[in-house]
C-alpha atoms as a PDB file:
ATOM      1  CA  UNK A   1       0.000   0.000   0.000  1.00  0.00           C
ATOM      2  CA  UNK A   2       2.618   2.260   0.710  1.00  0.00           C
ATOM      3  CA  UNK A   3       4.342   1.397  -2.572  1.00  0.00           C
ATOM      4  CA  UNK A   4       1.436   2.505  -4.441  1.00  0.00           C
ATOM      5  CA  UNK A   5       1.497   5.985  -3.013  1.00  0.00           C
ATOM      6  CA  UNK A   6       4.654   6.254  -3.459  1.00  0.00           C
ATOM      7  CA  UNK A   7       4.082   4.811  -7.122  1.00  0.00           C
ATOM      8  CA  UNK A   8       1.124   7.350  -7.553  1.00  0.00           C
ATOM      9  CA  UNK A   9       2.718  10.764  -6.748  1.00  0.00           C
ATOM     10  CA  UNK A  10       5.695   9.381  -8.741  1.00  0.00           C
ATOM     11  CA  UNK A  11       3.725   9.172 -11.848  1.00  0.00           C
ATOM     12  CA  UNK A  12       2.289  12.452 -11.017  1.00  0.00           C
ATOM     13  CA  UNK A  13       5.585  13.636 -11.327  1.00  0.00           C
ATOM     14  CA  UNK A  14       6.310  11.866 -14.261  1.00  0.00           C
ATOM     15  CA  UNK A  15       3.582  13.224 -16.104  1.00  0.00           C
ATOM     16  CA  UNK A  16       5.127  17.058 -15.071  1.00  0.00           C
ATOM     17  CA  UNK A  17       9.092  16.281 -16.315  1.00  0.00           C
ATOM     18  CA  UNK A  18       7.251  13.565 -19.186  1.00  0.00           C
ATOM     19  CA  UNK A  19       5.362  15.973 -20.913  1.00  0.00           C
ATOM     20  CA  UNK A  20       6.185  19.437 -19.936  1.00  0.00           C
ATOM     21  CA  UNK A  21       9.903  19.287 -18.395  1.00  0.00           C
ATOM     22  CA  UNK A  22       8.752  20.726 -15.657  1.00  0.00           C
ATOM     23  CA  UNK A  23       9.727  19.276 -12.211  1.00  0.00           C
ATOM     24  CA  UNK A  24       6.579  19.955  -9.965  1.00  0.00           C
ATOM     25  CA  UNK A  25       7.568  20.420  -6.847  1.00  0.00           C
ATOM     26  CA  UNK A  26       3.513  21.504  -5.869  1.00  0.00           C
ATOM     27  CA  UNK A  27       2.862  17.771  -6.039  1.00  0.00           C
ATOM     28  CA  UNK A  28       3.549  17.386  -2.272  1.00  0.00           C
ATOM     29  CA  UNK A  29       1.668  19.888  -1.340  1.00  0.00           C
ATOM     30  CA  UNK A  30      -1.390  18.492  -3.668  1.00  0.00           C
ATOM     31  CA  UNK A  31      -0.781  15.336  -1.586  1.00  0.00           C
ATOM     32  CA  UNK A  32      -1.553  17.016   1.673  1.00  0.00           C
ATOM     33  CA  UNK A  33      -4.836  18.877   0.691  1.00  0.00           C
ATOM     34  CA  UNK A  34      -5.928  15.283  -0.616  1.00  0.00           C
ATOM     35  CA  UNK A  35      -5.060  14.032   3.093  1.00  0.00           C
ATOM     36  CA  UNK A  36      -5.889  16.953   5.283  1.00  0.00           C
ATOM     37  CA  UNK A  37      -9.424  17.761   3.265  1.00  0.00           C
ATOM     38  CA  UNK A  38     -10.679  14.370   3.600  1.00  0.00           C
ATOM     39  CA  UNK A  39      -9.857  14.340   7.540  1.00  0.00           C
ATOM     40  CA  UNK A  40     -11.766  17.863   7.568  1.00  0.00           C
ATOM     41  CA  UNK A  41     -14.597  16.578   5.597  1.00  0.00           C
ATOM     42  CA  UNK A  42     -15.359  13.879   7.178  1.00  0.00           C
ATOM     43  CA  UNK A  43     -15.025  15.770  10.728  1.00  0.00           C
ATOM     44  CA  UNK A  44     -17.892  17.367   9.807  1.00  0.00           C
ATOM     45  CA  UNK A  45     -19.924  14.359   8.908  1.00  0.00           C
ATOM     46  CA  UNK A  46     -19.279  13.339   5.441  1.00  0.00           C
ATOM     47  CA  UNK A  47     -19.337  10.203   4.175  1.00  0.00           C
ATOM     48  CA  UNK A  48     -15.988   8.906   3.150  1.00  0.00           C
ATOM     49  CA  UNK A  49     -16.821   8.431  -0.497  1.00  0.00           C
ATOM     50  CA  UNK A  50     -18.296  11.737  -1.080  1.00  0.00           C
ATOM     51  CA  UNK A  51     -15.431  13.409   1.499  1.00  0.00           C
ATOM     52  CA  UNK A  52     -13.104  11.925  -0.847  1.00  0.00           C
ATOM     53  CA  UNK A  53     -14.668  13.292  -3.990  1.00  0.00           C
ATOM     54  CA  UNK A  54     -14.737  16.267  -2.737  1.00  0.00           C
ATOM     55  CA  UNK A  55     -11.004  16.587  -2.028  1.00  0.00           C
ATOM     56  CA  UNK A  56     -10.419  15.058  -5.240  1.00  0.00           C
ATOM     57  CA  UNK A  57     -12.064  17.901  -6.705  1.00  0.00           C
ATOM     58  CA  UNK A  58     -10.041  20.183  -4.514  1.00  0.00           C
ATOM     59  CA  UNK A  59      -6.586  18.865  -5.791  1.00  0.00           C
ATOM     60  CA  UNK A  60      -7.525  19.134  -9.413  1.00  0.00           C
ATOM     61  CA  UNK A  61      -8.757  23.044  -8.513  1.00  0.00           C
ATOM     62  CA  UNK A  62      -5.436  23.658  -6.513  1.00  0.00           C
ATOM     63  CA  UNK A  63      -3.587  21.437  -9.255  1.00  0.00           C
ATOM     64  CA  UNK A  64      -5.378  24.136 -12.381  1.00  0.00           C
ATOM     65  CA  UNK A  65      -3.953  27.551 -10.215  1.00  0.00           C
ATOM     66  CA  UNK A  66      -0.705  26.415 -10.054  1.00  0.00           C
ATOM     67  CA  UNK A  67      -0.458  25.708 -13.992  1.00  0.00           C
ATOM     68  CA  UNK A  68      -2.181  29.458 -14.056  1.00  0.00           C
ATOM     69  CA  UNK A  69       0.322  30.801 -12.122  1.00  0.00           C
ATOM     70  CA  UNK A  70       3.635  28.528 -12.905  1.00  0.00           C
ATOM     71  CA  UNK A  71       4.066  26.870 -16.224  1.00  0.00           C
ATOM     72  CA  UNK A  72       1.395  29.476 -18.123  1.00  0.00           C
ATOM     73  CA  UNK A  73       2.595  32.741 -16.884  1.00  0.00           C
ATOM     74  CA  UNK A  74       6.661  31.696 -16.579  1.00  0.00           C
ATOM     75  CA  UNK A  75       6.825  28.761 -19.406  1.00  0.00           C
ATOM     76  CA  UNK A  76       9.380  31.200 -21.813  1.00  0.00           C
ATOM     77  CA  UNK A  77      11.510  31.918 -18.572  1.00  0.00           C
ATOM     78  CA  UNK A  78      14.572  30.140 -17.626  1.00  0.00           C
ATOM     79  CA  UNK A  79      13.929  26.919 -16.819  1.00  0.00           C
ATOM     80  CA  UNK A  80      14.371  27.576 -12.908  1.00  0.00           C
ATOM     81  CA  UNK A  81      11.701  30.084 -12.644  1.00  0.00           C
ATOM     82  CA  UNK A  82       8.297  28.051 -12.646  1.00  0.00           C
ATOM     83  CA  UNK A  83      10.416  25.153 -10.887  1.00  0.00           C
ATOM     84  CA  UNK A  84      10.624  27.596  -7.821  1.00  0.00           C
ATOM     85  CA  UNK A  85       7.208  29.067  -8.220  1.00  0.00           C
ATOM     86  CA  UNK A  86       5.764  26.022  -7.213  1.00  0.00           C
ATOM     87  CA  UNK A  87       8.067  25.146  -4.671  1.00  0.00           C
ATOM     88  CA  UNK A  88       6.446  28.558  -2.962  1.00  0.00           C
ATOM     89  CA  UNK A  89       3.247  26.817  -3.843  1.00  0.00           C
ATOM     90  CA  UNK A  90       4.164  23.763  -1.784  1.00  0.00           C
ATOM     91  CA  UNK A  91       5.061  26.177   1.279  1.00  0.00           C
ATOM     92  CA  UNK A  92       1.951  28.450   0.624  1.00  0.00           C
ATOM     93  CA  UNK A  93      -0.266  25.581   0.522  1.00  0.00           C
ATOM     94  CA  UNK A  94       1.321  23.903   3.828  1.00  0.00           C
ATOM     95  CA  UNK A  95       0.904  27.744   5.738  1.00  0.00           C
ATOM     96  CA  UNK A  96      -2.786  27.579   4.656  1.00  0.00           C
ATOM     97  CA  UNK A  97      -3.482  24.440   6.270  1.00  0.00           C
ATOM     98  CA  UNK A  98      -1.169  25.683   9.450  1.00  0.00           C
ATOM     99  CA  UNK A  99      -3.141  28.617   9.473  1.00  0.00           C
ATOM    100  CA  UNK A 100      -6.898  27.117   8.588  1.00  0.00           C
ATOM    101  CA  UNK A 101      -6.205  23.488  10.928  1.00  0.00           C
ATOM    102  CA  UNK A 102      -3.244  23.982  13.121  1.00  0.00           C
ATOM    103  CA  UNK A 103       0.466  21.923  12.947  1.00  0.00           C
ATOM    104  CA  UNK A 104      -0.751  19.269  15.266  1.00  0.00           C
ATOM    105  CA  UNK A 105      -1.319  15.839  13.896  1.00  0.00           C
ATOM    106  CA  UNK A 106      -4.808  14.867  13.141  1.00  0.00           C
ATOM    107  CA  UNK A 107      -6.188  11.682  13.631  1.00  0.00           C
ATOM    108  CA  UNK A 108      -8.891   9.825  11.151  1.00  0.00           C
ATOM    109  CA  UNK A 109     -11.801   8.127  12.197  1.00  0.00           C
ATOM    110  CA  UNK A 110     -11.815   4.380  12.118  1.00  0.00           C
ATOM    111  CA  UNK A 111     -13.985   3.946   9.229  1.00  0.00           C
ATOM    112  CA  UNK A 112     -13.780  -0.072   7.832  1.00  0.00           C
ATOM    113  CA  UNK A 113     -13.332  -1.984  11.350  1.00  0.00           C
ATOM    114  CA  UNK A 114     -11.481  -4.916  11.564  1.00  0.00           C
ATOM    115  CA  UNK A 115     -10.979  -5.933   7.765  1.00  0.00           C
ATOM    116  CA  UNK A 116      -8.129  -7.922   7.719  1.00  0.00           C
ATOM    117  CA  UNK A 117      -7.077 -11.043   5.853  1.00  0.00           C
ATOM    118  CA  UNK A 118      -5.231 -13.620   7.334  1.00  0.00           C
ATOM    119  CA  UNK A 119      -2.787 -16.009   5.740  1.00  0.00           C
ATOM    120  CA  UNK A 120      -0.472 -18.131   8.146  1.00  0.00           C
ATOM    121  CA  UNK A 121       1.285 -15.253  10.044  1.00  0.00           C
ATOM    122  CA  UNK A 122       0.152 -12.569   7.963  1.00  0.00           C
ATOM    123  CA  UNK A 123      -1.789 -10.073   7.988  1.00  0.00           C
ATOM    124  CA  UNK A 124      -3.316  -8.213   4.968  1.00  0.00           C
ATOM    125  CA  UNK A 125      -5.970  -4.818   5.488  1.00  0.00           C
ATOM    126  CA  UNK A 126      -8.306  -5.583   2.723  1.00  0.00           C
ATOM    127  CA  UNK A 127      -8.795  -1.237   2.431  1.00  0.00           C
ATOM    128  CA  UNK A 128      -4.994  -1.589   1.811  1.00  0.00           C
ATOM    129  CA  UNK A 129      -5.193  -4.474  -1.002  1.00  0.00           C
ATOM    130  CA  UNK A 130      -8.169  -2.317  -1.973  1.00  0.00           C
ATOM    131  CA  UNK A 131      -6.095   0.660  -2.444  1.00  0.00           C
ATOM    132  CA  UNK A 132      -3.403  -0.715  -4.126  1.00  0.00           C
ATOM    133  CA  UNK A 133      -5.782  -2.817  -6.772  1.00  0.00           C
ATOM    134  CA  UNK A 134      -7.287   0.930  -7.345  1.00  0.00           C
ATOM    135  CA  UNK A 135      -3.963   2.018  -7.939  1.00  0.00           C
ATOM    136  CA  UNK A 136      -2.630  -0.126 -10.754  1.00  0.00           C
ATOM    137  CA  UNK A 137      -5.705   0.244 -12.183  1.00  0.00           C
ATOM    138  CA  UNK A 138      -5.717   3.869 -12.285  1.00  0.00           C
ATOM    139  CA  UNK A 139      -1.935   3.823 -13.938  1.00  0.00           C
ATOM    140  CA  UNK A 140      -3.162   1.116 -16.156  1.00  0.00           C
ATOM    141  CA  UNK A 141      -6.017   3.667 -17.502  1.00  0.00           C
ATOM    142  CA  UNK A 142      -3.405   6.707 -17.728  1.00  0.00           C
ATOM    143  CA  UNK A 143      -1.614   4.530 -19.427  1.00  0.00           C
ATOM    144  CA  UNK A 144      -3.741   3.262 -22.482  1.00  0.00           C
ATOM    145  CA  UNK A 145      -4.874   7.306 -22.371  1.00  0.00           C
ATOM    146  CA  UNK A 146      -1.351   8.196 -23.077  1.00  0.00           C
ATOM    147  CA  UNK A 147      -1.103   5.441 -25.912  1.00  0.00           C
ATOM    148  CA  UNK A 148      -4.187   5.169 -27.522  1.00  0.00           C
ATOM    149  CA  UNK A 149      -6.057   8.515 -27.751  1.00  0.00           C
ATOM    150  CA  UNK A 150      -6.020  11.587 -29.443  1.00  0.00           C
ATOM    151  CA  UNK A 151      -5.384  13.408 -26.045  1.00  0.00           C
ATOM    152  CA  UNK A 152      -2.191  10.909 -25.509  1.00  0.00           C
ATOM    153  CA  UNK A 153      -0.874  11.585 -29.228  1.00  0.00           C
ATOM    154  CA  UNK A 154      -0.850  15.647 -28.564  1.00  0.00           C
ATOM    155  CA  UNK A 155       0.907  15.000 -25.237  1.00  0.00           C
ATOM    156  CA  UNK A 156       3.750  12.512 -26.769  1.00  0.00           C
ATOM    157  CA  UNK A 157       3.800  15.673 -28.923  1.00  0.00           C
ATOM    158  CA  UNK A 158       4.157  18.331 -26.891  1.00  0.00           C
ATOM    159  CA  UNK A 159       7.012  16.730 -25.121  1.00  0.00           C
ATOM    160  CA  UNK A 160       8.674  15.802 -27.807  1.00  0.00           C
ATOM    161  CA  UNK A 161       8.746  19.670 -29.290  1.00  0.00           C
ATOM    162  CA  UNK A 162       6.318  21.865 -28.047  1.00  0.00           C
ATOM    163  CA  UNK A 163       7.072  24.085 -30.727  1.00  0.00           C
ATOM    164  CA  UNK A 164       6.377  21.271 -33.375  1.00  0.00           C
ATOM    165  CA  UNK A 165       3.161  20.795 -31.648  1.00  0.00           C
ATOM    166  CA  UNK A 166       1.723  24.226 -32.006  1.00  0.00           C
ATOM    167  CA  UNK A 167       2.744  23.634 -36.070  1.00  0.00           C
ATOM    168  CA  UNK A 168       1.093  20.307 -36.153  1.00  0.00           C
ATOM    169  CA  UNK A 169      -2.111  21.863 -34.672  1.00  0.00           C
ATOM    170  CA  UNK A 170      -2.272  20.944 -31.289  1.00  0.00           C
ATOM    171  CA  UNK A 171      -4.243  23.005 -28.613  1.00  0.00           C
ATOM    172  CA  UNK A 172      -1.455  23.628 -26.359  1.00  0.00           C
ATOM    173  CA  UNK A 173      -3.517  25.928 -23.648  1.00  0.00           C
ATOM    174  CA  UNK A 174      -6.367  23.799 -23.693  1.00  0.00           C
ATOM    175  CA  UNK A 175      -4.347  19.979 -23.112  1.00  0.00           C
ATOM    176  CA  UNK A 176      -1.174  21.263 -20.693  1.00  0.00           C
ATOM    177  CA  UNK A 177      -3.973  22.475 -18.389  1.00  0.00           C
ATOM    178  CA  UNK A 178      -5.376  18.689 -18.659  1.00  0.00           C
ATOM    179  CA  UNK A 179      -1.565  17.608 -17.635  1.00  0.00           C
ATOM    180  CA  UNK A 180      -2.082  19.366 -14.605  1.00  0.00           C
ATOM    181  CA  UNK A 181      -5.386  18.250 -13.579  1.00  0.00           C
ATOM    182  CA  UNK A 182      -4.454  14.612 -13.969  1.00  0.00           C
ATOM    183  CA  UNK A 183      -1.380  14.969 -11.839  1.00  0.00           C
ATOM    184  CA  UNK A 184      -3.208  16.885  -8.959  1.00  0.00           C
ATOM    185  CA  UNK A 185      -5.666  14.003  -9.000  1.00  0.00           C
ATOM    186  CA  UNK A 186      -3.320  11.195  -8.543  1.00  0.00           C
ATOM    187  CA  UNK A 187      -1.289  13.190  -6.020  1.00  0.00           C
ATOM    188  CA  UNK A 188      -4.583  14.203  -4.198  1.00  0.00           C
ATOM    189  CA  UNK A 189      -5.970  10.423  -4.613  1.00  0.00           C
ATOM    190  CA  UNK A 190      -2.731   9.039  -2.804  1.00  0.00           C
ATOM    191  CA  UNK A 191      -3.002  11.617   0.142  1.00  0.00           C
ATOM    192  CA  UNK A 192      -7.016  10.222   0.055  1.00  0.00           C
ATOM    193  CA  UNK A 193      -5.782   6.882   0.139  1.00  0.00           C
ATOM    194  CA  UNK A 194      -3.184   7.614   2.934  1.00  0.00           C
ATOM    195  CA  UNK A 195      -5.329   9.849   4.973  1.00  0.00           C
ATOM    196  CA  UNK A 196      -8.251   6.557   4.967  1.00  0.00           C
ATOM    197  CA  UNK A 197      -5.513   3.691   5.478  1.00  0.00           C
ATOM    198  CA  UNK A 198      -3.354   5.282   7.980  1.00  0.00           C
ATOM    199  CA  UNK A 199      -5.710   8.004   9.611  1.00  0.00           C
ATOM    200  CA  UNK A 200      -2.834  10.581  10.278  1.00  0.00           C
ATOM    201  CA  UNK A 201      -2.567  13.779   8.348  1.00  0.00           C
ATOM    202  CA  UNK A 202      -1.175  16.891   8.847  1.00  0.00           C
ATOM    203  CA  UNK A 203      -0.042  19.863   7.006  1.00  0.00           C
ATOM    204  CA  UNK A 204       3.628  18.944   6.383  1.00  0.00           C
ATOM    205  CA  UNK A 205       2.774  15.050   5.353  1.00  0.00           C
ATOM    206  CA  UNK A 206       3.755  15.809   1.908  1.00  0.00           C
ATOM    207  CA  UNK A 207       7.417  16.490   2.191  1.00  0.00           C
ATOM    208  CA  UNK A 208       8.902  13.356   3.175  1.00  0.00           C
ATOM    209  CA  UNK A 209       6.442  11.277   0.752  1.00  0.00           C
ATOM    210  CA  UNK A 210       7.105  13.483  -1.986  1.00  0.00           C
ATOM    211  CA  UNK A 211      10.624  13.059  -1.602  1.00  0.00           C
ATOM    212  CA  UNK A 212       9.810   9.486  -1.590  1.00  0.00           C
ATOM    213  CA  UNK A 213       8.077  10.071  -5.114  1.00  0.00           C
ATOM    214  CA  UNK A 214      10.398  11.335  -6.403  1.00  0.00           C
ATOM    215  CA  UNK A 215      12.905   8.416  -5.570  1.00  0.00           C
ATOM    216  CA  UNK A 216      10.292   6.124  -7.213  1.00  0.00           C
ATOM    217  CA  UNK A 217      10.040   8.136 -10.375  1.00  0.00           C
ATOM    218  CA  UNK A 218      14.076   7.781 -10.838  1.00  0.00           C
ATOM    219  CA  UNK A 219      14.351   4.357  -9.416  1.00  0.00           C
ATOM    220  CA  UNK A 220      11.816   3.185 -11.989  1.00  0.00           C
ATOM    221  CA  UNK A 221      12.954   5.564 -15.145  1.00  0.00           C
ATOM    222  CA  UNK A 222      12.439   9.329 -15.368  1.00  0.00           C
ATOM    223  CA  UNK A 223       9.356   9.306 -18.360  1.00  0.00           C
ATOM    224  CA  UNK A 224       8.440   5.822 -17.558  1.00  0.00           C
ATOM    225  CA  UNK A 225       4.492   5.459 -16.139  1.00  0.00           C
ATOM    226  CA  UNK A 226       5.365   2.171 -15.803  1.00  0.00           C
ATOM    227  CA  UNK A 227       8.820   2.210 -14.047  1.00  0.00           C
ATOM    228  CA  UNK A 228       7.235   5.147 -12.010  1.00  0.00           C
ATOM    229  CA  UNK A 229       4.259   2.020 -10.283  1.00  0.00           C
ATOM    230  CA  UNK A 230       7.342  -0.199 -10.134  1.00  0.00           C
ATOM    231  CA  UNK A 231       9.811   2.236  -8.313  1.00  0.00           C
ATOM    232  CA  UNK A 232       7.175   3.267  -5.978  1.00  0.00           C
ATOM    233  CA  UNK A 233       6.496  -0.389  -4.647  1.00  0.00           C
ATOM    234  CA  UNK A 234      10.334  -1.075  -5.081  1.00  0.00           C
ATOM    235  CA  UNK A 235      10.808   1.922  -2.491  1.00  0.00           C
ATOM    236  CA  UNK A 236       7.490   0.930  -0.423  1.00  0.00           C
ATOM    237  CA  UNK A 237       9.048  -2.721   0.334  1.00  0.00           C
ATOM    238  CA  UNK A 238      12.347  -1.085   0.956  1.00  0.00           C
ATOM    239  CA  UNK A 239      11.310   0.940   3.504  1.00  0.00           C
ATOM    240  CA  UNK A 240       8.838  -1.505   5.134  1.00  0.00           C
ATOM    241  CA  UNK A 241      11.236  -4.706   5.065  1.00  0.00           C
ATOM    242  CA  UNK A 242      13.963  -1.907   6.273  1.00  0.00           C
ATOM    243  CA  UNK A 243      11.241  -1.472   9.365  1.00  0.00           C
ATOM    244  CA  UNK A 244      10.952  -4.999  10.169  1.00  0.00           C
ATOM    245  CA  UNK A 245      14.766  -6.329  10.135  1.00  0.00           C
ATOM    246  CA  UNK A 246      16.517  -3.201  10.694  1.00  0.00           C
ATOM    247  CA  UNK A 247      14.511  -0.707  12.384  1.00  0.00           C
ATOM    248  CA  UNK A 248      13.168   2.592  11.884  1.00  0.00           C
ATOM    249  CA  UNK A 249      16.162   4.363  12.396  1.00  0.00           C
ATOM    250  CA  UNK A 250      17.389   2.649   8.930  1.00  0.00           C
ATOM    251  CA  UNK A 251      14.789   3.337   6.796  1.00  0.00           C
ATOM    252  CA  UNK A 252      16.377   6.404   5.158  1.00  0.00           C
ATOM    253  CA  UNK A 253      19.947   5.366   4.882  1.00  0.00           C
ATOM    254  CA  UNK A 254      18.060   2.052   2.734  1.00  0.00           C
ATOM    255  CA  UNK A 255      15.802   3.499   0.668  1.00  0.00           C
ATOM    256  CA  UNK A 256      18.116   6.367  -0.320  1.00  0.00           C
ATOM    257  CA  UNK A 257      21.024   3.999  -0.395  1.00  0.00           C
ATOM    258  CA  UNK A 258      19.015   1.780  -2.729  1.00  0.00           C
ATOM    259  CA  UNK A 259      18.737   5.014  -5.217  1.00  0.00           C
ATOM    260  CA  UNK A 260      22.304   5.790  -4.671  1.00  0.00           C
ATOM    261  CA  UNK A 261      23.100   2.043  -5.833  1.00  0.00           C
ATOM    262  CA  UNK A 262      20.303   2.178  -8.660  1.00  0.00           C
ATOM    263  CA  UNK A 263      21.574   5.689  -9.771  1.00  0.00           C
ATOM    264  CA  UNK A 264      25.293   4.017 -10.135  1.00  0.00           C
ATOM    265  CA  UNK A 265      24.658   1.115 -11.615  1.00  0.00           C
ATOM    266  CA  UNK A 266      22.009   2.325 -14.078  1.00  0.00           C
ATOM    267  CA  UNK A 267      21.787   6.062 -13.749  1.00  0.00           C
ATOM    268  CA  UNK A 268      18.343   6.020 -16.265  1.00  0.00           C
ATOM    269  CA  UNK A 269      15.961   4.327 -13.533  1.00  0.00           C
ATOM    270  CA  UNK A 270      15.737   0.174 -14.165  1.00  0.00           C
ATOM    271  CA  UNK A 271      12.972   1.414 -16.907  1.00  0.00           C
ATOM    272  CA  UNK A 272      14.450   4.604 -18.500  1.00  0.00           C
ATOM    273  CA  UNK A 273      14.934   4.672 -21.743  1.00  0.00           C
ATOM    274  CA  UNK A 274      12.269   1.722 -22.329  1.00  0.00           C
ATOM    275  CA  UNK A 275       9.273   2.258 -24.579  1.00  0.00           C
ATOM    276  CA  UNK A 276       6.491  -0.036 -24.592  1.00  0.00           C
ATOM    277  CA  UNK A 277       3.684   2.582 -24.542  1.00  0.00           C
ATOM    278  CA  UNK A 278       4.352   2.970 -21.239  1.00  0.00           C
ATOM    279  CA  UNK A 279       6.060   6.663 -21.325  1.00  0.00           C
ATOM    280  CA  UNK A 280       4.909  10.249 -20.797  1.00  0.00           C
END
């Protein structure tokens, strides 16, 4: 489960440096209103599906003013410019929620019970298998978008030569805003996820996953959808087997050790430079 959150804000990502060259560093912070609006939601007595609709909806809103005010306004600057912009988006965001909700961490309600499978000694959360299924599924469906449709042909376009794109017809204004909206939904649908599987969320919860996410997009092939879902779960067993035989105090130094290795071994991800319809 952790894997595939890790696996869905790297593909979030993906889609960002894929498509546009453009390193989003809002994703995080898209992440935590996905977490932290479903926790507030439901506080006031929503049900879970609609509360996490609703911050679904929020994330692709939030996702649609950064592209307004990053990538639209600053895309003929040097490259550096709309990559900082919405790094001051991911601290605006997070002072919002400290401001709205507090720093403290919230807690969120128990909402499944006890549903657990159990094989032998293990144990497997059914919301958590649940989760994950939804997951691949989703990547899956961005996938054959990418590959199949007239809406994946202009993107392959546009990040091949954005230039040759506007020559060849393609609505540039009208499909990089779509880019956007499609990332803030998968990073606010793994904060969702999160927030409902491990009921903690607070306003900073974004920072150390996104960093995460970002290991999984490199780990699995800068581009790569597909290496993006693999790196993710690569780094969420990492970090989880690093939890149960080391410790917690080792879960950094093997997960970023493992990207250290990975990066010097095979500095293109395991996937990068693969092409099976699988890239942004």
């Amino acid at each position: 489960m952790l894997g595939s959150i890790y696996a869905m804000i790297g593909v979030a990502l993906t889609l960002s440096i894929g498509v546009l060259k453009f390193l989003n560093f809002s994703i995080p912070g898209l992440f935590m209103i996905g977490g932290m609006s479903t926790w507030v939601f439901i506080r006031h007595g929503m049900p879970w599906p609609l509360a996490g609709l609703c911050a679904l909806a929020l994330g692709a809103v939030a996702s649609l003013v950064v592209e307004r005010f990053t990538w639209r306004w600053m895309r003929n600057a040097q490259e550096f410019v709309p990559l900082v912009s919405s790094m001051a988006f991911l601290i605006l965001f997070e002072n919002l929620a400290v401001a709205y909700w507090g720093s403290d961490l919230q807690s969120v309600p128990q909402l499944f019970g006890s549903a657990d499978w159990r094989v032998g000694g293990l144990v497997i959360s059914i919301p958590q298998l649940l989760g994950l299924a939804s997951s691949v599924v989703l990547i899956w469906a961005l996938s054959l978008l990418l590959s199949r449709t007239r809406l994946g042909r202009g993107l392959r376009t546009i990040a091949e030569d954005s230039n040759t794109a506007l020559l060849l017809g393609v609505d540039i204004n009208r499909i990089v805003p779509l880019v956007f909206v499609i990332s803030g939904l998968f990073a606010a649908l793994a904060g969702v996820l999160f927030a409902l599987n491990y009921r903690q969320v607070h306003p900073f919860m974004g920072e150390a996953l996104g960093l995460k996410g970002i290991s999984a997009m490199v780990v699995g092939g800068m581009g790569n959808i597909w290496g993006a879902i693999a790196g993710g779960l690569i780094i969420g067993m990492t970090e989880a087997l690093s939890i149960r035989y080391l410790g917690a105090d080792f879960v950094d130094i093997s997960v970023y050790g493992l990207l250290l290795l990975i990066l010097i071994v095979r500095p293109t991800g395991l996937f990068g430079g693969l092409n099976a319809g699988a890239r942004a």
